[in-house]
Protein backbone atom coordinates (compact mmCIF):
# COMPACT_ATOMS: atom_id res chain seq x y z
CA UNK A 1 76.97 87.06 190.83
CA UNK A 2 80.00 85.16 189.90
CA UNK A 3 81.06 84.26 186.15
CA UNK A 4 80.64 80.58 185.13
CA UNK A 5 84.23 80.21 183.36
CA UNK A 6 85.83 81.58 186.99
CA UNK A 7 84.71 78.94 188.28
CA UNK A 8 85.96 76.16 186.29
CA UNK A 9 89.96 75.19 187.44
CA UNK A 10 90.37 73.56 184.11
CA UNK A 11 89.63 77.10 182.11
CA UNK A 12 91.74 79.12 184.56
CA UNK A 13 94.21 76.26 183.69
CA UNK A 14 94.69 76.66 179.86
CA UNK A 15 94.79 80.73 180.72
CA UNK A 16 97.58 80.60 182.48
CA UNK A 17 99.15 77.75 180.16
CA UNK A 18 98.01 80.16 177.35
CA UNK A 19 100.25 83.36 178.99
CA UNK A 20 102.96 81.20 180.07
CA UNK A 21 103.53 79.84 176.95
CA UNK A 22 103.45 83.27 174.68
CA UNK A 23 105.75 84.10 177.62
CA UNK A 24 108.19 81.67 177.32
CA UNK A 25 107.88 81.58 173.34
CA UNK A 26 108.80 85.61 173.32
CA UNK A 27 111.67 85.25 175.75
CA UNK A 28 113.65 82.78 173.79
CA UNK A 29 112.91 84.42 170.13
CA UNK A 30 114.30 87.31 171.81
CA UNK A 31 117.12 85.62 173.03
CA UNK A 32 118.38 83.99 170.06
CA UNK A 33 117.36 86.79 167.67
CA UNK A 34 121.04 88.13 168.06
CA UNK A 35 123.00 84.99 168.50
CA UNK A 36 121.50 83.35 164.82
CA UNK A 37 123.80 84.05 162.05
CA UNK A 38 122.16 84.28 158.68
CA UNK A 39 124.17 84.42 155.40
CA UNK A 40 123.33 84.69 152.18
CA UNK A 41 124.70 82.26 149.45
CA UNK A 42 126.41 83.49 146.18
CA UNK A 43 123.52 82.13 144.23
CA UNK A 44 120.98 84.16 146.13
CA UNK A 45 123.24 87.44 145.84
CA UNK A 46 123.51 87.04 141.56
CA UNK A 47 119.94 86.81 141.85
CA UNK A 48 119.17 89.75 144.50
CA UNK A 49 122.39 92.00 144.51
CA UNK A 50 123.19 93.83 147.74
CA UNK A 51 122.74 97.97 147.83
CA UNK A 52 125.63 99.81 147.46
CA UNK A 53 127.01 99.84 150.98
CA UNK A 54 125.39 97.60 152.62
CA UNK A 55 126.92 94.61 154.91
CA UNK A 56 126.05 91.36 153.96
CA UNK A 57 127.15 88.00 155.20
CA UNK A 58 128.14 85.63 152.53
CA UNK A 59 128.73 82.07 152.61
CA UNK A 60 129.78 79.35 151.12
CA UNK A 61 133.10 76.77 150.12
CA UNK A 62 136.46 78.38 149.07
CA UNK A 63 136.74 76.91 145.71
CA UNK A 64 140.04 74.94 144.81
CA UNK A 65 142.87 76.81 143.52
CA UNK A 66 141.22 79.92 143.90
CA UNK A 67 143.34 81.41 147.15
CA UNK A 68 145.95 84.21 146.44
CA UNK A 69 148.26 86.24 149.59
CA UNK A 70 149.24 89.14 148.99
CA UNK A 71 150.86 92.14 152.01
CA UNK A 72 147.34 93.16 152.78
CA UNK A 73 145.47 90.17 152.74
CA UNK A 74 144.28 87.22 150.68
CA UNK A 75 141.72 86.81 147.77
CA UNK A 76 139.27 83.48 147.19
CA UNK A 77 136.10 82.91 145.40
CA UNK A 78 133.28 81.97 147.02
CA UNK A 79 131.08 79.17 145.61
CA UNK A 80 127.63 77.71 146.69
CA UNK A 81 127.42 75.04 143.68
CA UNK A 82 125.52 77.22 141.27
CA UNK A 83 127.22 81.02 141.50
CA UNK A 84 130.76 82.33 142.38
CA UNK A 85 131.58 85.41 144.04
CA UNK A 86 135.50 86.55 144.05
CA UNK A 87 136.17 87.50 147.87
CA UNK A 88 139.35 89.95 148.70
CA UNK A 89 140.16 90.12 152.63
CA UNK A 90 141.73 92.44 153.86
CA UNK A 91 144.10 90.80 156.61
CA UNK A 92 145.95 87.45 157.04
CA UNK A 93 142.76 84.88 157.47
CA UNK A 94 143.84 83.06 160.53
CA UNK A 95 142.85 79.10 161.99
CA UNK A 96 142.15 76.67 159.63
CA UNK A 97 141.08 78.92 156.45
CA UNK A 98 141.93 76.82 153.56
CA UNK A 99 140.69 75.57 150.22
CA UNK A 100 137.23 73.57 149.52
CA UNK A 101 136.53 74.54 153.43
CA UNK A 102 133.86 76.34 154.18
CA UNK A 103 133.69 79.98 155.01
CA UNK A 104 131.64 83.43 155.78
CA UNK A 105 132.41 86.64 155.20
CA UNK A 106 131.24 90.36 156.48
CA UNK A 107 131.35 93.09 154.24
CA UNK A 108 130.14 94.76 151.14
CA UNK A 109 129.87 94.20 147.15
CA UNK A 110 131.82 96.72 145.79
CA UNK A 111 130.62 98.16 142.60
CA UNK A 112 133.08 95.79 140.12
CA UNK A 113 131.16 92.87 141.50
CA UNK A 114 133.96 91.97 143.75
CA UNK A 115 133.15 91.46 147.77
CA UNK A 116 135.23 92.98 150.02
CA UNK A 117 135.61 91.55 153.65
CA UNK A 118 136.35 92.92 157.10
CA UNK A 119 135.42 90.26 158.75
CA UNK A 120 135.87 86.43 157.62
CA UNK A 121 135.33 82.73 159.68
CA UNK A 122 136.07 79.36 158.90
CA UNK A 123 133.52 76.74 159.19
CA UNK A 124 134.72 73.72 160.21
CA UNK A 125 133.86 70.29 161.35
CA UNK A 126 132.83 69.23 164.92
CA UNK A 127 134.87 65.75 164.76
CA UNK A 128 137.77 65.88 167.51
CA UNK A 129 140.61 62.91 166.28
CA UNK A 130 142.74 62.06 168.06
CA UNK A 131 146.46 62.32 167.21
CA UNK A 132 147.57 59.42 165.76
CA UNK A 133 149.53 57.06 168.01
CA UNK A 134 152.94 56.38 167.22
CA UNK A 135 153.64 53.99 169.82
CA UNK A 136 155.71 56.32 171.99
CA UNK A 137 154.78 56.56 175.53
CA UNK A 138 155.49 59.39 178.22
């Protein structure tokens, strides 16, 4: 004797529509799990500190004035608007690192509330502009 619902094309239709689509839906949160980079703001690390040792991402805009080189690295303050962090890098930040830019960082909160970074990158526009054109022709 033969089931009713084998029968039917339009149930054995939304099964396999069912499967392929927990498929395809588990493939790509897979896939991106490791490629998503999630930071935490200076606001939301005031408010939930970091343990001792752990690596945190932290973002947020280098505030104005606030950049200082020294010979082994460069020290900024983080600022999402509402909370500051001081940042010290160790290493020359290279690219387009500047003030009231945006900018992670990888490291740890050290115990005198200062974060200290292995690991920093710029965020940056996606405009492209041109050069300017002066006129001058090859």
């Amino acid at each position: 004797m033969r089931s009713r619902i084998s029968t039917r094309p339009g149930v054995r239709l939304l099964i396999v529509a069912g499967v392929a689509l927990v498929a395809v839906g588990t493939v790509a949160s897979v896939g991106l799990g490791d490629n998503l980079v999630y930071y935490r703001t200076p606001a939301e690390l005031s408010v939930s500190p970091a343990a001792p040792a752990e690596r945190v991402r932290l973002g947020g805009l280098v505030v104005d004035g606030s950049v200082r080189r020294g010979d082994d690295g460069v020290t900024f303050v983080l600022t999402d608007g509402t909370a500051e962090v001081t940042v010290v890098h160790g290493g020359d930040p290279e690219g387009v690192f500047a003030e009231g830019q945006g900018a992670v960082v990888e490291g740890v909160m050290a115990e005198d509330g200062v974060f200290r970074s292995d690991l920093l990158m710029v965020k940056h526009s996606n405009e492209y502009r041109a050069p300017a054109d002066d006129g001058a022709r090859p």
